[in-house]
N, C-alpha and C. Protein backbone atom coordinates (compact mmCIF):
# COMPACT_ATOMS: atom_id res chain seq x y z
N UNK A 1 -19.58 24.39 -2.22
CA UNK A 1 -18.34 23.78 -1.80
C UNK A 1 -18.59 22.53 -0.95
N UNK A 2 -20.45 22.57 -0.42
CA UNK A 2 -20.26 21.15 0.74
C UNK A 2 -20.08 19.81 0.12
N UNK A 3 -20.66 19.90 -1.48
CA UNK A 3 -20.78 18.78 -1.74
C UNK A 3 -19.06 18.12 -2.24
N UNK A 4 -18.38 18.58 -2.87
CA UNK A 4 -16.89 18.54 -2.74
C UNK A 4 -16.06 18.08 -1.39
N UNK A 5 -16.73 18.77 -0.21
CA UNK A 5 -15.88 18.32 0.47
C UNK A 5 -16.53 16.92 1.15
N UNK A 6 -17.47 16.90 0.86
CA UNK A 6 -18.44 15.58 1.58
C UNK A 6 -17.60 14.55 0.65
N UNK A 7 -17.15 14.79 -0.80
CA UNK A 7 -16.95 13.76 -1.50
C UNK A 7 -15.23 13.19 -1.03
N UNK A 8 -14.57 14.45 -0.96
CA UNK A 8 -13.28 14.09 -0.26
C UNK A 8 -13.20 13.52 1.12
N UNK A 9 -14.15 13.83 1.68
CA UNK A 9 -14.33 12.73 2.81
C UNK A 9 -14.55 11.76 2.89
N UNK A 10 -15.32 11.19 1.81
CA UNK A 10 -15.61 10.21 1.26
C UNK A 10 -14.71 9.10 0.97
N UNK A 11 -13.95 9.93 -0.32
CA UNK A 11 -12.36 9.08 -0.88
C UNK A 11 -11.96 8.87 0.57
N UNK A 12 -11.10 10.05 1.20
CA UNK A 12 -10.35 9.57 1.93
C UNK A 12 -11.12 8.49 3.35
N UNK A 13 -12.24 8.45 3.24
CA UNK A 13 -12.30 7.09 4.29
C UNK A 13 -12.16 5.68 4.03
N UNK A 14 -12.67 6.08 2.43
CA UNK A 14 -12.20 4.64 1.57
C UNK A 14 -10.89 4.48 1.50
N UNK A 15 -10.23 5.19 1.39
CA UNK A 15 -8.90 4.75 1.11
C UNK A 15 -7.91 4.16 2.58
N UNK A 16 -8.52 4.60 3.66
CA UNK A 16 -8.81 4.33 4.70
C UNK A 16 -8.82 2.95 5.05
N UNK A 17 -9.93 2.52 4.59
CA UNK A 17 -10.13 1.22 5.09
C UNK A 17 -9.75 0.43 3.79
N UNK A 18 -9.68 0.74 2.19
CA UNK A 18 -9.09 -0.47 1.83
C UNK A 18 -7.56 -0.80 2.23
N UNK A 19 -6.57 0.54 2.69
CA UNK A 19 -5.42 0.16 3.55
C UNK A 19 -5.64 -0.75 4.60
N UNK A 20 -6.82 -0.20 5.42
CA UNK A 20 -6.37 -1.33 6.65
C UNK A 20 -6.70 -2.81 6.30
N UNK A 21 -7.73 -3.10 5.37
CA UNK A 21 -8.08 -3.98 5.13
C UNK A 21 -6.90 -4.97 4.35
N UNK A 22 -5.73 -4.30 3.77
CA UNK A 22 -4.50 -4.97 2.74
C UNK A 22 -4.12 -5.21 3.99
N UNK A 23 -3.79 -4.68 4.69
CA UNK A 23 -2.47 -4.90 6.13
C UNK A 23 -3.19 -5.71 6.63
N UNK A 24 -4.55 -6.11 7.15
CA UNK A 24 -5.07 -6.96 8.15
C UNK A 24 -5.05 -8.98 6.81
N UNK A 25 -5.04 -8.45 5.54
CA UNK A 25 -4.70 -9.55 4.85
C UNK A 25 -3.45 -10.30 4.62
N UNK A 26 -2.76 -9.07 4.62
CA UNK A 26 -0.73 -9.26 4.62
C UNK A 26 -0.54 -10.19 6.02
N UNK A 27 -1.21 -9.83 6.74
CA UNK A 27 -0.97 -10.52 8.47
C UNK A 27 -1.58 -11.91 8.18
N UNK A 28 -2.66 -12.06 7.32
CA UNK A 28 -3.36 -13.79 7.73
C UNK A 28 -2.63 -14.46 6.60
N UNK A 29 -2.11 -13.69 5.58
CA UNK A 29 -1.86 -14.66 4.39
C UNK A 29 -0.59 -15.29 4.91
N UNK A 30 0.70 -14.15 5.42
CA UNK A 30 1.91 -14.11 5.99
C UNK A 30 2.93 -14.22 4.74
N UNK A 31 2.24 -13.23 4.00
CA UNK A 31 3.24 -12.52 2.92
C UNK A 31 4.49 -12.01 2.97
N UNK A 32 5.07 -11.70 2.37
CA UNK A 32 6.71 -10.59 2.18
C UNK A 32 5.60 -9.72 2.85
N UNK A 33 6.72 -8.64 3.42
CA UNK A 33 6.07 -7.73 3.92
C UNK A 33 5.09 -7.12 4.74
N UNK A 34 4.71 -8.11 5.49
CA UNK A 34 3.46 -8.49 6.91
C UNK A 34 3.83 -7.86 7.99
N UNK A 35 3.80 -6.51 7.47
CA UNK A 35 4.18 -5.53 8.90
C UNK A 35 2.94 -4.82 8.96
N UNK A 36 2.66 -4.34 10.58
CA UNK A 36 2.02 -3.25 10.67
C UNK A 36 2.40 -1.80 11.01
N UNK A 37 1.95 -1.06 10.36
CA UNK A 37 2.75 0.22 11.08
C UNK A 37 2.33 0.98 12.16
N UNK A 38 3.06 1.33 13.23
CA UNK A 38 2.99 1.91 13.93
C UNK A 38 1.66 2.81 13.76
N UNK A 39 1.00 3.12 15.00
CA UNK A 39 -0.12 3.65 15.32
C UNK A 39 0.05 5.49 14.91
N UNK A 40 1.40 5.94 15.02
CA UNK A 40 1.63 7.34 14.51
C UNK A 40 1.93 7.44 13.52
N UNK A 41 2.06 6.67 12.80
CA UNK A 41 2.16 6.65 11.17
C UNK A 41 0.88 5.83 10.02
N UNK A 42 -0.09 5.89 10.74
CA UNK A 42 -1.31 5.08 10.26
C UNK A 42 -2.00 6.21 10.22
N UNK A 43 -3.04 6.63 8.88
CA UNK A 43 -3.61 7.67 8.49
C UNK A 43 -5.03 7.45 9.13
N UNK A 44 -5.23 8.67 9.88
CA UNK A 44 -6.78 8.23 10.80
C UNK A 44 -7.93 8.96 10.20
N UNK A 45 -7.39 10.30 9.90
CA UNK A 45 -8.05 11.22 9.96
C UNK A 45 -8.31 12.26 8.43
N UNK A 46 -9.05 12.78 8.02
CA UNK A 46 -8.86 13.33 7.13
C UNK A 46 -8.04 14.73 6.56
N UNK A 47 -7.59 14.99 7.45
CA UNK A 47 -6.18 16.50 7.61
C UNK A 47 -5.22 15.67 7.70
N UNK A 48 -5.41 14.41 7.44
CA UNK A 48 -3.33 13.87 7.56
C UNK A 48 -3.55 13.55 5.75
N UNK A 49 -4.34 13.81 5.01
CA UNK A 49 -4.38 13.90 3.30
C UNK A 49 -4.27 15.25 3.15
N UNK A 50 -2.96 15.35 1.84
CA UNK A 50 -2.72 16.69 0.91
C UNK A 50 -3.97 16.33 -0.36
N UNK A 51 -4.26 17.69 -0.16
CA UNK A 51 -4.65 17.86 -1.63
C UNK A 51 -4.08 18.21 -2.81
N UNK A 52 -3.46 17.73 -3.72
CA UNK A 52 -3.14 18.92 -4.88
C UNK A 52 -3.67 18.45 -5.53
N UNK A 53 -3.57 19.90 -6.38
CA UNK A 53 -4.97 20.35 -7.48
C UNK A 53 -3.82 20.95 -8.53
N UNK A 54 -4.17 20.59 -9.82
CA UNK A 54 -3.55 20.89 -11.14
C UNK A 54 -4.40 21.64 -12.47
N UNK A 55 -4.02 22.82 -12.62
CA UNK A 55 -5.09 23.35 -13.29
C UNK A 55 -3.76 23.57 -14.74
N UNK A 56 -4.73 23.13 -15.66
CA UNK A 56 -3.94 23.42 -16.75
C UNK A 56 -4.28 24.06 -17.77
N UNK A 57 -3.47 25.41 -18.20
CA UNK A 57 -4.62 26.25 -19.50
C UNK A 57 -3.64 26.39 -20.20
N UNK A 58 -4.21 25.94 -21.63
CA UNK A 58 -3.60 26.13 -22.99
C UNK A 58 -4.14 27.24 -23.77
């Protein structure tokens, strides 16, 4: 199971920083939409991601 969860830690840090990295671009370009969000609504950590899982048998 470690290597699974090493990998979801993984995704979710990437996904992580290519967010912050769009928002810190939205701010220099000064696009539609050049907000930042609030510090309690900015994903830090990896328990603020759901997992779902879809198993499908035919």
């Amino acid at each position: 199971m470690e290597p699974y969860s090493k990998l979801l830690r993984t995704a979710a840090r990437e996904i992580v920083q290519i967010h912050q990295k769009r928002d810190a671009q939205r701010l220099i370009t000064g696009g539609r939409g050049a907000m930042l969000l609030p510090l309690d609504f900015q994903v830090k950590e990896l328990e603020q991601f759901e997992l779902i899982t879809w198993l499908i048998v035919r």
